[in-house]
N, C-alpha and C. Protein backbone atom coordinates (compact mmCIF):
# COMPACT_ATOMS: atom_id res chain seq x y z
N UNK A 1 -37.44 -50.75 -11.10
CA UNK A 1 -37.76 -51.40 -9.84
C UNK A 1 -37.08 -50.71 -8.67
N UNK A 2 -35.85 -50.28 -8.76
CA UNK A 2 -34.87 -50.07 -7.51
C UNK A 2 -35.36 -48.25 -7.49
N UNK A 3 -36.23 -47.86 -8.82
CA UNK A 3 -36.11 -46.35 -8.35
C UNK A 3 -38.12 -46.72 -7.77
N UNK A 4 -39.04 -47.07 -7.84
CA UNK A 4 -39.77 -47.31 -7.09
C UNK A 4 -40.40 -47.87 -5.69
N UNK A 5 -39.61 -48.69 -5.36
CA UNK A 5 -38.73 -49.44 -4.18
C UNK A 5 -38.32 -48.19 -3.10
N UNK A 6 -37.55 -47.16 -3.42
CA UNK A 6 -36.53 -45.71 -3.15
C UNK A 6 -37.58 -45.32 -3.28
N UNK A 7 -39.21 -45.08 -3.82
CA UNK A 7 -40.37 -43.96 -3.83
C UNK A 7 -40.49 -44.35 -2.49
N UNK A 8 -41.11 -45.47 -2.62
CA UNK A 8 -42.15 -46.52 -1.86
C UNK A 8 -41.19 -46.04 0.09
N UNK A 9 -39.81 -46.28 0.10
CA UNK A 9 -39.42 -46.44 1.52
C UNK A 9 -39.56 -44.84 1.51
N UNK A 10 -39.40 -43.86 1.10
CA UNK A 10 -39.33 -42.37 1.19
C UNK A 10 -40.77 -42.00 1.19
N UNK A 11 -41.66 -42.35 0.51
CA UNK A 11 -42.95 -42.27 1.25
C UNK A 11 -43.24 -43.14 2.18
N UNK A 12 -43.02 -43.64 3.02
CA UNK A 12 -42.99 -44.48 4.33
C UNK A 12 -42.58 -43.67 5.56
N UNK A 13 -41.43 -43.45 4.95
CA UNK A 13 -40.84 -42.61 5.99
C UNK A 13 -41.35 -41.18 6.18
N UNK A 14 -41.66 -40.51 4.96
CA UNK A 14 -42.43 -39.31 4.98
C UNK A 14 -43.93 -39.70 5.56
N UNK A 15 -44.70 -40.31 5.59
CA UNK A 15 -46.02 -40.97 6.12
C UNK A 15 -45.72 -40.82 7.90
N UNK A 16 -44.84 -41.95 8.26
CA UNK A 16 -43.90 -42.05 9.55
C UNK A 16 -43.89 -40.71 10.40
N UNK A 17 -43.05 -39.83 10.05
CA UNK A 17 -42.83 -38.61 10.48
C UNK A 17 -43.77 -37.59 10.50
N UNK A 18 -44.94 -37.79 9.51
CA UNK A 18 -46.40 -37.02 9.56
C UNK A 18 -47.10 -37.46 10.54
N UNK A 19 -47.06 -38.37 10.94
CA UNK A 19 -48.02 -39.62 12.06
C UNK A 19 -47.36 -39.01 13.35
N UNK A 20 -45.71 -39.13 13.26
CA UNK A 20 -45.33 -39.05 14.80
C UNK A 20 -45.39 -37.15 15.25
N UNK A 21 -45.05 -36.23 13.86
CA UNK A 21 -46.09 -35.22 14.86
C UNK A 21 -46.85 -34.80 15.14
N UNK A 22 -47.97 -35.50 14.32
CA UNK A 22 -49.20 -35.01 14.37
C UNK A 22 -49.82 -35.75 15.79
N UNK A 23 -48.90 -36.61 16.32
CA UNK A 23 -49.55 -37.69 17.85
C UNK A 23 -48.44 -36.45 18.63
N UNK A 24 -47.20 -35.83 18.69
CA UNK A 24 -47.27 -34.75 19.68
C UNK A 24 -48.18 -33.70 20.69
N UNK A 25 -49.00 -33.26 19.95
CA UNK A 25 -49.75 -32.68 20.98
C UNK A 25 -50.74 -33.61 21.69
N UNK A 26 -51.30 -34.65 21.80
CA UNK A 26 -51.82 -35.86 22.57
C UNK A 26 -50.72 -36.07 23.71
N UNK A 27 -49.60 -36.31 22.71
CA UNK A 27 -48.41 -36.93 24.15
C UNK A 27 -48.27 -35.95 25.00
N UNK A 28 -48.25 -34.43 24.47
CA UNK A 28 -47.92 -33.24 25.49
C UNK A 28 -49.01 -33.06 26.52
N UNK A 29 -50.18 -33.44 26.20
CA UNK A 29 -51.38 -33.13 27.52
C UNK A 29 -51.79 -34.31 28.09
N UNK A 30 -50.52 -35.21 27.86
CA UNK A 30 -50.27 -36.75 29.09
C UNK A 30 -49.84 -36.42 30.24
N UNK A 31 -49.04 -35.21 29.76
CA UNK A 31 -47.36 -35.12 30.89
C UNK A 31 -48.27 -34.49 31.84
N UNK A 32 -48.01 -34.92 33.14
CA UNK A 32 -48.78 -35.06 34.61
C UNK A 32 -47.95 -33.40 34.81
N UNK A 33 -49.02 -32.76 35.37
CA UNK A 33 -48.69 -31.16 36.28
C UNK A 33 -47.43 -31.58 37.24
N UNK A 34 -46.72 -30.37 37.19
CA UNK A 34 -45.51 -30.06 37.90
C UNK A 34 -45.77 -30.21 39.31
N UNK A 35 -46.87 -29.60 39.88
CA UNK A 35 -47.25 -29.71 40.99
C UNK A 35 -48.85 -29.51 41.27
N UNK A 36 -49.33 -30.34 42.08
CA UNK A 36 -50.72 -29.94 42.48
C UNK A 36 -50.80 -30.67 44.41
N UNK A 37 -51.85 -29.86 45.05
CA UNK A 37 -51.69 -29.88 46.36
C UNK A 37 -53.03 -30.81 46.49
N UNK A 38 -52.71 -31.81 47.37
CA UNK A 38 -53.62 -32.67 48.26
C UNK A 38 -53.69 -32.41 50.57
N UNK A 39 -52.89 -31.50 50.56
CA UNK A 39 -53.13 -31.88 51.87
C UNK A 39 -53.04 -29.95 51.81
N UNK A 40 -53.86 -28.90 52.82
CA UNK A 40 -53.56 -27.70 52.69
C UNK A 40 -53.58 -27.42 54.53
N UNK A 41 -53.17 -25.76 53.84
CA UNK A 41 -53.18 -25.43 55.15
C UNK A 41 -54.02 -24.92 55.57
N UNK A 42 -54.57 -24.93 57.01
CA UNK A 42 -55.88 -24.48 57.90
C UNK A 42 -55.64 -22.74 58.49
N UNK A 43 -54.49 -22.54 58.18
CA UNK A 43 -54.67 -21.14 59.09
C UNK A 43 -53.96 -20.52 57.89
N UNK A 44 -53.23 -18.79 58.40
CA UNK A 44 -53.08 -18.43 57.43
C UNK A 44 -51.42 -17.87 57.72
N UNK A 45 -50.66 -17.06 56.67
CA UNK A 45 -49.74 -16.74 56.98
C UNK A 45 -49.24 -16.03 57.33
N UNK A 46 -48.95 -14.94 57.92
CA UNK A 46 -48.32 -13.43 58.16
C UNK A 46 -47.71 -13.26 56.77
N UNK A 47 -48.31 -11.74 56.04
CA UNK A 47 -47.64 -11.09 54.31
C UNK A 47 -46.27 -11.11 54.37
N UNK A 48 -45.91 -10.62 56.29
CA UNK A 48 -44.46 -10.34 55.74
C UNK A 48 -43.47 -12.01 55.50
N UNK A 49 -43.77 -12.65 55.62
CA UNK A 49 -43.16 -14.13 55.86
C UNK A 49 -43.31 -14.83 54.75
N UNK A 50 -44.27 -14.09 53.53
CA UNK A 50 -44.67 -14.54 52.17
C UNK A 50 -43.57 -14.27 51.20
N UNK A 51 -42.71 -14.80 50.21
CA UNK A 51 -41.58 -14.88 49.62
C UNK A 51 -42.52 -14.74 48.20
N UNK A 52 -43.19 -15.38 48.03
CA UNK A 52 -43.58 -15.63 46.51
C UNK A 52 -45.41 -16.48 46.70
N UNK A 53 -46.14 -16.54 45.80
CA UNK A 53 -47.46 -16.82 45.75
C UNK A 53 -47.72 -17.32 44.11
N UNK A 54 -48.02 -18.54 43.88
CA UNK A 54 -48.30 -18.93 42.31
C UNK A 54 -49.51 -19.88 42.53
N UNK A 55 -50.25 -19.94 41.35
CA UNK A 55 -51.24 -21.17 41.21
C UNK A 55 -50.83 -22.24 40.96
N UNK A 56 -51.67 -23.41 40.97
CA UNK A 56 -51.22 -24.91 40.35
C UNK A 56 -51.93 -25.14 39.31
N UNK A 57 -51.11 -26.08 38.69
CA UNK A 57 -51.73 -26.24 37.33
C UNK A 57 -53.10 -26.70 37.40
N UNK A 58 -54.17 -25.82 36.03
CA UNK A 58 -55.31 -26.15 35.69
C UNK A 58 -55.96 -27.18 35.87
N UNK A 59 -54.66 -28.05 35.36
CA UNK A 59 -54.97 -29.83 35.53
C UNK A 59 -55.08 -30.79 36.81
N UNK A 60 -54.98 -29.89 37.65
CA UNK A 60 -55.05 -30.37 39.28
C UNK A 60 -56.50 -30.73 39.59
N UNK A 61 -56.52 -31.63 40.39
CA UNK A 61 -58.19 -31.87 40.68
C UNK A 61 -58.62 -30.98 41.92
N UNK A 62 -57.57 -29.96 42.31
CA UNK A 62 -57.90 -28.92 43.55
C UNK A 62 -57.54 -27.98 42.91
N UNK A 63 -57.99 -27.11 43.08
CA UNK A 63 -57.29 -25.28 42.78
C UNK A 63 -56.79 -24.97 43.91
N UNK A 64 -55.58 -24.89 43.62
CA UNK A 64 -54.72 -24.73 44.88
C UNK A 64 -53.61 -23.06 45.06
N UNK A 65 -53.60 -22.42 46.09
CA UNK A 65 -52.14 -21.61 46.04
C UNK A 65 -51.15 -22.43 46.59
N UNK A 66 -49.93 -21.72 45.93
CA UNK A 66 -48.19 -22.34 46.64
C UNK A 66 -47.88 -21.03 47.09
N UNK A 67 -47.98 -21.34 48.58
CA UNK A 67 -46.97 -20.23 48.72
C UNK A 67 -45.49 -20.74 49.77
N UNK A 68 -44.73 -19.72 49.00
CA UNK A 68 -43.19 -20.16 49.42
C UNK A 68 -43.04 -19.14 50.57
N UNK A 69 -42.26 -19.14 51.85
CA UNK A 69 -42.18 -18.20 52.31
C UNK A 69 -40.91 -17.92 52.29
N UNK A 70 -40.07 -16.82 53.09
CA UNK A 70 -39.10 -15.90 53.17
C UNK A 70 -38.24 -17.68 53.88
N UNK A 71 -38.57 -18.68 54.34
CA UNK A 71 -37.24 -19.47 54.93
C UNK A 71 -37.53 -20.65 53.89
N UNK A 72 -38.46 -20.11 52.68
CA UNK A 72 -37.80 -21.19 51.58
C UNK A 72 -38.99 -22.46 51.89
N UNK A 73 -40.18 -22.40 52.70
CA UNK A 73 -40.80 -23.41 52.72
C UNK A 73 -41.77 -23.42 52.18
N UNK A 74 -42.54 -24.44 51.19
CA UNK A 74 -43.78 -23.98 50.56
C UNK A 74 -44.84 -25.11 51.51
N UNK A 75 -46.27 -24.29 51.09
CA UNK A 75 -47.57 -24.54 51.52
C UNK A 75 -48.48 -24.61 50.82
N UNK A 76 -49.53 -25.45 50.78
CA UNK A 76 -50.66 -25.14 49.33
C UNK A 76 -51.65 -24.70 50.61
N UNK A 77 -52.36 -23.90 49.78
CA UNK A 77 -53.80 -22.87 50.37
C UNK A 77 -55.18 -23.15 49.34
N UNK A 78 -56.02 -23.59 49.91
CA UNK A 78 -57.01 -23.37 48.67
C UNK A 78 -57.33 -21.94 48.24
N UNK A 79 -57.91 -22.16 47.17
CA UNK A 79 -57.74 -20.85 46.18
C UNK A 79 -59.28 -20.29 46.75
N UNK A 80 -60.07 -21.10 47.34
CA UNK A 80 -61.20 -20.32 48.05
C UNK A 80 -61.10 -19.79 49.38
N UNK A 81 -59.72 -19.51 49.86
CA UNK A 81 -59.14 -19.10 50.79
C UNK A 81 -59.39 -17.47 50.43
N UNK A 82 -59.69 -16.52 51.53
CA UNK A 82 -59.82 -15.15 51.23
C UNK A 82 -58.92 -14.55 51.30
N UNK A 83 -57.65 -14.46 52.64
CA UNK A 83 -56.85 -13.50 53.03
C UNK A 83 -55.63 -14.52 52.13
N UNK A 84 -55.26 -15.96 51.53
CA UNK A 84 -54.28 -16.21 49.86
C UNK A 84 -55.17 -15.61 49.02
N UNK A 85 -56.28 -15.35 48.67
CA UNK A 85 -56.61 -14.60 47.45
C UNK A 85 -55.97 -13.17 47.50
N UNK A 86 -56.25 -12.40 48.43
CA UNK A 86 -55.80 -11.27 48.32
C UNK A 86 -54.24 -10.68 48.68
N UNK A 87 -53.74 -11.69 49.18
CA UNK A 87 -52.20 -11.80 48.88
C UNK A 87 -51.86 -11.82 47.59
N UNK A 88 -52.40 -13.36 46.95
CA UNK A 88 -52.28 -13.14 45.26
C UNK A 88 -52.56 -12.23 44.45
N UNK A 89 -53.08 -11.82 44.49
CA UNK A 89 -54.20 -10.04 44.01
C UNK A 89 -52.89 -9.20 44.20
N UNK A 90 -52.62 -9.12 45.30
CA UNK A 90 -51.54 -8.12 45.86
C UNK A 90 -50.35 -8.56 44.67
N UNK A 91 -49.84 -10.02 45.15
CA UNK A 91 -48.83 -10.10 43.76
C UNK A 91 -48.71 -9.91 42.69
N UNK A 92 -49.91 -9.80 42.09
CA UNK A 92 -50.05 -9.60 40.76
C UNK A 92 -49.86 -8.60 40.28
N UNK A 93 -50.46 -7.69 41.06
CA UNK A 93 -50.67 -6.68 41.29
C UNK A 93 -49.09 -5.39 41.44
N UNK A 94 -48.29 -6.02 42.37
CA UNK A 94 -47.23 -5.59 43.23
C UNK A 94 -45.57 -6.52 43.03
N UNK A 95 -46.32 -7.47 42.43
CA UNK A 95 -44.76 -8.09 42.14
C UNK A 95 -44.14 -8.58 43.57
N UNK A 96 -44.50 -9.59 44.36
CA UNK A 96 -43.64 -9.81 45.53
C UNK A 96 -42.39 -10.05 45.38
């Protein structure tokens, strides 16, 4: 009895631990994007004043650029923006 009892909770617990990682990757594509942009900017920036240029996550309901400039302030740009596309291009490209 006491060594089937000892099966029974060790397959429970082995069951348990199959369940909780196999629900990991569900919980991982809950976790809300780091950042995504709702309000952008209308004009554009001078290259030299550009510090850095990245996308937002996939999961954004905008395709957005971030760009940070040289005093540390960021801006989102839409990504159908021409003269942030080819900044980004440039970064990729050039490594800002």
């Amino acid at each position: 009895m006491k060594k089937s009892l000892s099966f029974i909770v060790g397959l429970m617990l082995l069951l348990f631990t199959v369940q909780r990682c196999s629900s990991n990757p569900v919980a991982l594509s809950q976790i809300p994007p780091k950042q995504c942009c709702f309000e952008f900017l209308s004009g554009a920036i001078p290259r030299r004043n550009i510090a850095s240029i990245s996308t937002t996550d996939s999961r954004c309901s905008e395709p957005a650029l971030v760009i940070t400039t040289v005093k540390n302030k960021e801006f989102c740009v839409r990504q159908s923006s021409t003269w942030a596309q080819k900044v980004y291009e440039e970064a990729l490209n050039f490594q800002i």
